[in-house]
PDB file of N, CA and C in Angstrom:
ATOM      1  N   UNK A   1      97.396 116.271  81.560  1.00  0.00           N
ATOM      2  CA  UNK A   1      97.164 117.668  81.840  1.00  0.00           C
ATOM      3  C   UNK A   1      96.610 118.346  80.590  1.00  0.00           C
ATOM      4  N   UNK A   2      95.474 119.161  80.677  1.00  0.00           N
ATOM      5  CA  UNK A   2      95.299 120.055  79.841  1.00  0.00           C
ATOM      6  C   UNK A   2      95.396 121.517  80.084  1.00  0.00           C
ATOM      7  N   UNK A   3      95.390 122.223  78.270  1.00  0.00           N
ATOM      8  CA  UNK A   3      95.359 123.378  78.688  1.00  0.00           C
ATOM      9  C   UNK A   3      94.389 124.001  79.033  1.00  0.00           C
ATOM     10  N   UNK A   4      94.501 124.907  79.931  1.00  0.00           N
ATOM     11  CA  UNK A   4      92.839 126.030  80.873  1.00  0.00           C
ATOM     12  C   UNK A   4      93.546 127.458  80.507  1.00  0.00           C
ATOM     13  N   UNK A   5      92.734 128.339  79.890  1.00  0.00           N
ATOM     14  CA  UNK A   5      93.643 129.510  79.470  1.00  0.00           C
ATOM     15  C   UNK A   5      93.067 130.023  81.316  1.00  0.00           C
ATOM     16  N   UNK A   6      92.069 129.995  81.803  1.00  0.00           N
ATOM     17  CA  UNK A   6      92.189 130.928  83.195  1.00  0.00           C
ATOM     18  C   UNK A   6      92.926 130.335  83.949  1.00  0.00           C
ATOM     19  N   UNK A   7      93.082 128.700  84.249  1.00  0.00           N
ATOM     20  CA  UNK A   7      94.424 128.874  85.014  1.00  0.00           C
ATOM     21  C   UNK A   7      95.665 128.904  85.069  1.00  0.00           C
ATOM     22  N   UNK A   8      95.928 129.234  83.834  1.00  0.00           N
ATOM     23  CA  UNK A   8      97.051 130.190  83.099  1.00  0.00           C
ATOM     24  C   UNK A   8      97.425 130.996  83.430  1.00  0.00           C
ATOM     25  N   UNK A   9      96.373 131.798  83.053  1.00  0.00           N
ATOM     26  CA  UNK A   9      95.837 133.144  83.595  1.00  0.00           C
ATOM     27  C   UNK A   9      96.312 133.203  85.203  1.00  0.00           C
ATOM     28  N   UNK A  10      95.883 132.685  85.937  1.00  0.00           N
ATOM     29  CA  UNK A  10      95.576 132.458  87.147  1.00  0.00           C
ATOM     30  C   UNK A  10      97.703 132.301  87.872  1.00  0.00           C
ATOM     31  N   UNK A  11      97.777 131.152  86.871  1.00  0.00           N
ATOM     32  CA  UNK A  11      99.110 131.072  87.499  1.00  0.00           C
ATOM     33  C   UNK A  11     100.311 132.773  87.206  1.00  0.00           C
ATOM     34  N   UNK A  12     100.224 132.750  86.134  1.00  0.00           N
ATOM     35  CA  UNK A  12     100.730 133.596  85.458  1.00  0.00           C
ATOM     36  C   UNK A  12     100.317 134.781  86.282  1.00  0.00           C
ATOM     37  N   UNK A  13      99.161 135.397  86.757  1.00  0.00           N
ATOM     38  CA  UNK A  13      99.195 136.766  88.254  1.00  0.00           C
ATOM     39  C   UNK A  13      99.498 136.130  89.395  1.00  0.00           C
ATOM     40  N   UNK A  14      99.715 135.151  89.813  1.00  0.00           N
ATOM     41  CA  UNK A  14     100.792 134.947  90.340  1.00  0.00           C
ATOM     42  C   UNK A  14     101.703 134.569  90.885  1.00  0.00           C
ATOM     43  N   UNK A  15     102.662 134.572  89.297  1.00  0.00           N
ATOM     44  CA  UNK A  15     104.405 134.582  89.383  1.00  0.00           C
ATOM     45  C   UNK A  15     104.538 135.462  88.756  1.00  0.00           C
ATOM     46  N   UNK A  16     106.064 136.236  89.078  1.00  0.00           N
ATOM     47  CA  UNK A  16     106.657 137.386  88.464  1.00  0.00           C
ATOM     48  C   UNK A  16     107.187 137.228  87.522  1.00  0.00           C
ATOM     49  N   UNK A  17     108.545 135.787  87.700  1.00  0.00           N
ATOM     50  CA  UNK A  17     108.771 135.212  86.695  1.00  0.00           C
ATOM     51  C   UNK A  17     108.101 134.935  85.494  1.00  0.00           C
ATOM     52  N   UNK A  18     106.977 134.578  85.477  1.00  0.00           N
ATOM     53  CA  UNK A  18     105.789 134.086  84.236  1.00  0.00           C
ATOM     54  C   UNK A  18     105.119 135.016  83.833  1.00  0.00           C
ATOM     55  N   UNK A  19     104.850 136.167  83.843  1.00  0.00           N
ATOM     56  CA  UNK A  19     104.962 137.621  84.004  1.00  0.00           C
ATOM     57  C   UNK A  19     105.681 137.886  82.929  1.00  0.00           C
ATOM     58  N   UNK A  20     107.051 137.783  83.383  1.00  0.00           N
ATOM     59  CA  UNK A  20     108.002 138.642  82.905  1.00  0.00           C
ATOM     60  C   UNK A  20     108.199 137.562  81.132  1.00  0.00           C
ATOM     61  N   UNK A  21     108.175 136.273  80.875  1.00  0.00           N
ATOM     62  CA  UNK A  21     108.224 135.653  80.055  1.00  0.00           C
ATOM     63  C   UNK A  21     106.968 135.834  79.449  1.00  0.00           C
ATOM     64  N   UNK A  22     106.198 135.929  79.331  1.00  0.00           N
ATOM     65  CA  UNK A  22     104.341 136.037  78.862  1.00  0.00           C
ATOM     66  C   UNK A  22     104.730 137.340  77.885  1.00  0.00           C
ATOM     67  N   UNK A  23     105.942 138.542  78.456  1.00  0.00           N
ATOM     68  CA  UNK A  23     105.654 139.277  77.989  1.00  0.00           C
ATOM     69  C   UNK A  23     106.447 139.078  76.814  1.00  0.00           C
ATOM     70  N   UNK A  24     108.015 138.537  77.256  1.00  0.00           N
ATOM     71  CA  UNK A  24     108.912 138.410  76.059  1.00  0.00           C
ATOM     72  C   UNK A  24     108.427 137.585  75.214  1.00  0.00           C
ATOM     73  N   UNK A  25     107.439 136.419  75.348  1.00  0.00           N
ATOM     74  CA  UNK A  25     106.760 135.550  73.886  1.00  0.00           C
ATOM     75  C   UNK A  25     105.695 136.383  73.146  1.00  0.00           C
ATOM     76  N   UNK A  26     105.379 137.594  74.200  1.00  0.00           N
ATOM     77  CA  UNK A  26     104.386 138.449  73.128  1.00  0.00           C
ATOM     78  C   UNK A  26     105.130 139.078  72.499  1.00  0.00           C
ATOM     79  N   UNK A  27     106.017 139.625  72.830  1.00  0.00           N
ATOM     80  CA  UNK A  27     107.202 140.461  71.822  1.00  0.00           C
ATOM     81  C   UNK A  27     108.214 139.832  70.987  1.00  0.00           C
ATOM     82  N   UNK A  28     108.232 138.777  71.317  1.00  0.00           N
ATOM     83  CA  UNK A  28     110.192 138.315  70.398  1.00  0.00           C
ATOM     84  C   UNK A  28     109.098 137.858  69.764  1.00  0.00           C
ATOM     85  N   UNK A  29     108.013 136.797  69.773  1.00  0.00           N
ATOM     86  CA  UNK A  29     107.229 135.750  68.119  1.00  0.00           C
ATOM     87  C   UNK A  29     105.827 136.782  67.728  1.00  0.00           C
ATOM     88  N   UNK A  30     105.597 137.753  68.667  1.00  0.00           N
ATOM     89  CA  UNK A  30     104.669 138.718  67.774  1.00  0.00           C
ATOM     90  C   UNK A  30     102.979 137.695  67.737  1.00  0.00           C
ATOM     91  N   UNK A  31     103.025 137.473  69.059  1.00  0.00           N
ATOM     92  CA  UNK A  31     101.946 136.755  69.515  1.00  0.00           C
ATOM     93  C   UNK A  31     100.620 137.570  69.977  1.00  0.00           C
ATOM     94  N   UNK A  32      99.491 137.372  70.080  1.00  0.00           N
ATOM     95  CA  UNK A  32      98.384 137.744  71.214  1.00  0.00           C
ATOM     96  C   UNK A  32      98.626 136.403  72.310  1.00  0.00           C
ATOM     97  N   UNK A  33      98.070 137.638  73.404  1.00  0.00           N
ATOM     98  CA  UNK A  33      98.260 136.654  74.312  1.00  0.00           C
ATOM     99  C   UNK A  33      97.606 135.059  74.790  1.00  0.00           C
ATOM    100  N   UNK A  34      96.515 135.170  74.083  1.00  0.00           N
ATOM    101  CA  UNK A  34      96.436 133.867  74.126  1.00  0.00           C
ATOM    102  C   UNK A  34      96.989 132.890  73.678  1.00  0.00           C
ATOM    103  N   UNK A  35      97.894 133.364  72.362  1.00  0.00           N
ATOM    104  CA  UNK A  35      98.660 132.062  71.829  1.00  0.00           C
ATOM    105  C   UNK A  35      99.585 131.854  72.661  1.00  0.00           C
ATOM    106  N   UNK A  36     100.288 133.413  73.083  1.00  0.00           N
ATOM    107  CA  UNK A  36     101.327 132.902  73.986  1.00  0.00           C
ATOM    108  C   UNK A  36     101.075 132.267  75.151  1.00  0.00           C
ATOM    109  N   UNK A  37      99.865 132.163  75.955  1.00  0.00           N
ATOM    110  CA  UNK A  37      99.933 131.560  77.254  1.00  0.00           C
ATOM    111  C   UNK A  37     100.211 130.067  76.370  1.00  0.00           C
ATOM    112  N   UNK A  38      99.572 129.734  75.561  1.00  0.00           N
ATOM    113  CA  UNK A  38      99.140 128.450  75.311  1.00  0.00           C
ATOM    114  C   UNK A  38     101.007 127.962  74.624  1.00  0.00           C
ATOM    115  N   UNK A  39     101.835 128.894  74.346  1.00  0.00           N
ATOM    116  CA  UNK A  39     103.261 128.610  73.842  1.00  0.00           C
ATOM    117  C   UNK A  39     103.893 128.381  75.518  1.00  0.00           C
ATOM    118  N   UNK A  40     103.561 128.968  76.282  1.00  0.00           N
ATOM    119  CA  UNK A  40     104.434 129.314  77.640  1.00  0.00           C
ATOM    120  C   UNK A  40     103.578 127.711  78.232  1.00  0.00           C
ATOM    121  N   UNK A  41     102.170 127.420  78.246  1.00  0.00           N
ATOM    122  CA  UNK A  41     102.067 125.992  78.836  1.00  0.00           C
ATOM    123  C   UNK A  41     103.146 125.142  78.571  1.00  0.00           C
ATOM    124  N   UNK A  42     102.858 125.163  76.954  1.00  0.00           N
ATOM    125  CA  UNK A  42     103.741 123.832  76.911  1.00  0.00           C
ATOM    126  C   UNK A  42     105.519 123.924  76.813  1.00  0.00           C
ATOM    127  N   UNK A  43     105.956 124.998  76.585  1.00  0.00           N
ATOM    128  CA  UNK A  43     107.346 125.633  77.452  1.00  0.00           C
ATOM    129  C   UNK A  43     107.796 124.958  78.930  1.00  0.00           C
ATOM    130  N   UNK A  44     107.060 125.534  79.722  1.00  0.00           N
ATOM    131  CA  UNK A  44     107.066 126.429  81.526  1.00  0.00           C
ATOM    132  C   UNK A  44     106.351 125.206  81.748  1.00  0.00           C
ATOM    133  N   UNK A  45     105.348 124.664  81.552  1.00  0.00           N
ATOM    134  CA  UNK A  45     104.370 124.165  82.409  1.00  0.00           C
ATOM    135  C   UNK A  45     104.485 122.429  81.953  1.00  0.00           C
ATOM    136  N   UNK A  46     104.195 122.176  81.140  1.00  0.00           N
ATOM    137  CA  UNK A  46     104.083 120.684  80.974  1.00  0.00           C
ATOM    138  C   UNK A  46     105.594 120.140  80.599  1.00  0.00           C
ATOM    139  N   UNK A  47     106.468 120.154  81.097  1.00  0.00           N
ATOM    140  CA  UNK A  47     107.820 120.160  80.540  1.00  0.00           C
ATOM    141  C   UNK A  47     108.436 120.623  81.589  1.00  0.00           C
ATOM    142  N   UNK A  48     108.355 121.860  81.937  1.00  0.00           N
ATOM    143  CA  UNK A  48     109.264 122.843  82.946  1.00  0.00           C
ATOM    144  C   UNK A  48     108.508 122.719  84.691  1.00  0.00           C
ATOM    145  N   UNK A  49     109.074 123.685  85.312  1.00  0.00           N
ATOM    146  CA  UNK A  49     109.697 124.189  86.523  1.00  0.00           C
ATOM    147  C   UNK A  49     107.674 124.137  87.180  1.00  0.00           C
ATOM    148  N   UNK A  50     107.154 124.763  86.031  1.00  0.00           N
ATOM    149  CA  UNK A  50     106.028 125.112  87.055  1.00  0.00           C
ATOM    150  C   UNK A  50     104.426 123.891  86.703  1.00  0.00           C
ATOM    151  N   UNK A  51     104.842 123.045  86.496  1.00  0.00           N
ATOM    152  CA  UNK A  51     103.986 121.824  85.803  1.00  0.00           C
ATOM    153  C   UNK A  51     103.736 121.451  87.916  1.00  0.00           C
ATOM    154  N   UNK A  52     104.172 121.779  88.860  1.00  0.00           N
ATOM    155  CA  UNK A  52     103.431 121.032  89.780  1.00  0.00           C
ATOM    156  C   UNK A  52     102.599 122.363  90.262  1.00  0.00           C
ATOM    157  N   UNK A  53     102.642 123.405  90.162  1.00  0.00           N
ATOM    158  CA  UNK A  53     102.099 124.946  90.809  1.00  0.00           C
ATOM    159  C   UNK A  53     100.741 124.972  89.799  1.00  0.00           C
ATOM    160  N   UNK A  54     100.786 124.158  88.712  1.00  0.00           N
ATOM    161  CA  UNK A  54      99.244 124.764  87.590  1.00  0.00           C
ATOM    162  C   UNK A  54      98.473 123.325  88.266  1.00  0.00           C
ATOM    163  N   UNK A  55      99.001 122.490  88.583  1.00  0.00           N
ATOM    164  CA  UNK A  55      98.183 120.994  88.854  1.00  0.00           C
ATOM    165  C   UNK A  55      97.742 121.144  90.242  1.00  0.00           C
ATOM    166  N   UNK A  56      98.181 122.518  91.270  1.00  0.00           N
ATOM    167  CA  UNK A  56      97.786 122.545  92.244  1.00  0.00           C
ATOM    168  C   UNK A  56      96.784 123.722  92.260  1.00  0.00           C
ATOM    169  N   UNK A  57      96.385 123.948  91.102  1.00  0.00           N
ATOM    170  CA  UNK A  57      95.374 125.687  91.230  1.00  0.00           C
ATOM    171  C   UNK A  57      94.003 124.656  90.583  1.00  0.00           C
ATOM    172  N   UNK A  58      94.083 123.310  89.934  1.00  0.00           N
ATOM    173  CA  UNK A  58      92.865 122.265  89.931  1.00  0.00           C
ATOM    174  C   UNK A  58      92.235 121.449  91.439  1.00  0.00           C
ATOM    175  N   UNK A  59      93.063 121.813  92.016  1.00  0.00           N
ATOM    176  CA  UNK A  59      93.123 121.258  93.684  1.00  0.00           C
ATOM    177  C   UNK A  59      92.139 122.228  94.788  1.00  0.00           C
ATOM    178  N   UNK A  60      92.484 123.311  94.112  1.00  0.00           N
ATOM    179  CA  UNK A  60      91.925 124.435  95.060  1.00  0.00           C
ATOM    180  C   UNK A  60      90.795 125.379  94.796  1.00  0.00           C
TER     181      UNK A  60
END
């Protein structure tokens, strides 16, 4: 899997959940958001809960 910042992007509008975390890694480590999507991939996505929902937005 690699990282795609739009379907990041993409996943991230929408879930609420991923949303709501996107915002706390921009605030608690004092990120722009691109670093943080790219902190929340490898968090959330290649590791976590939503690693089958980003492999299905390459599908479609």
């Amino acid at each position: 899997m690699k990282f795609v910042k739009s379907k990041m992007m993409q996943l991230v509008k929408e879930n609420e959940e991923l949303k709501i975390r996107l915002k706390s890694i921009m605030t608690e480590h004092e990120l722009e958001k691109t670093l943080a999507l790219k902190a929340m991939y490898h968090s959330e996505v290649v590791e976590g809960k939503f690693q089958g929902l980003y492999q299905e937005l390459f599908k479609g």
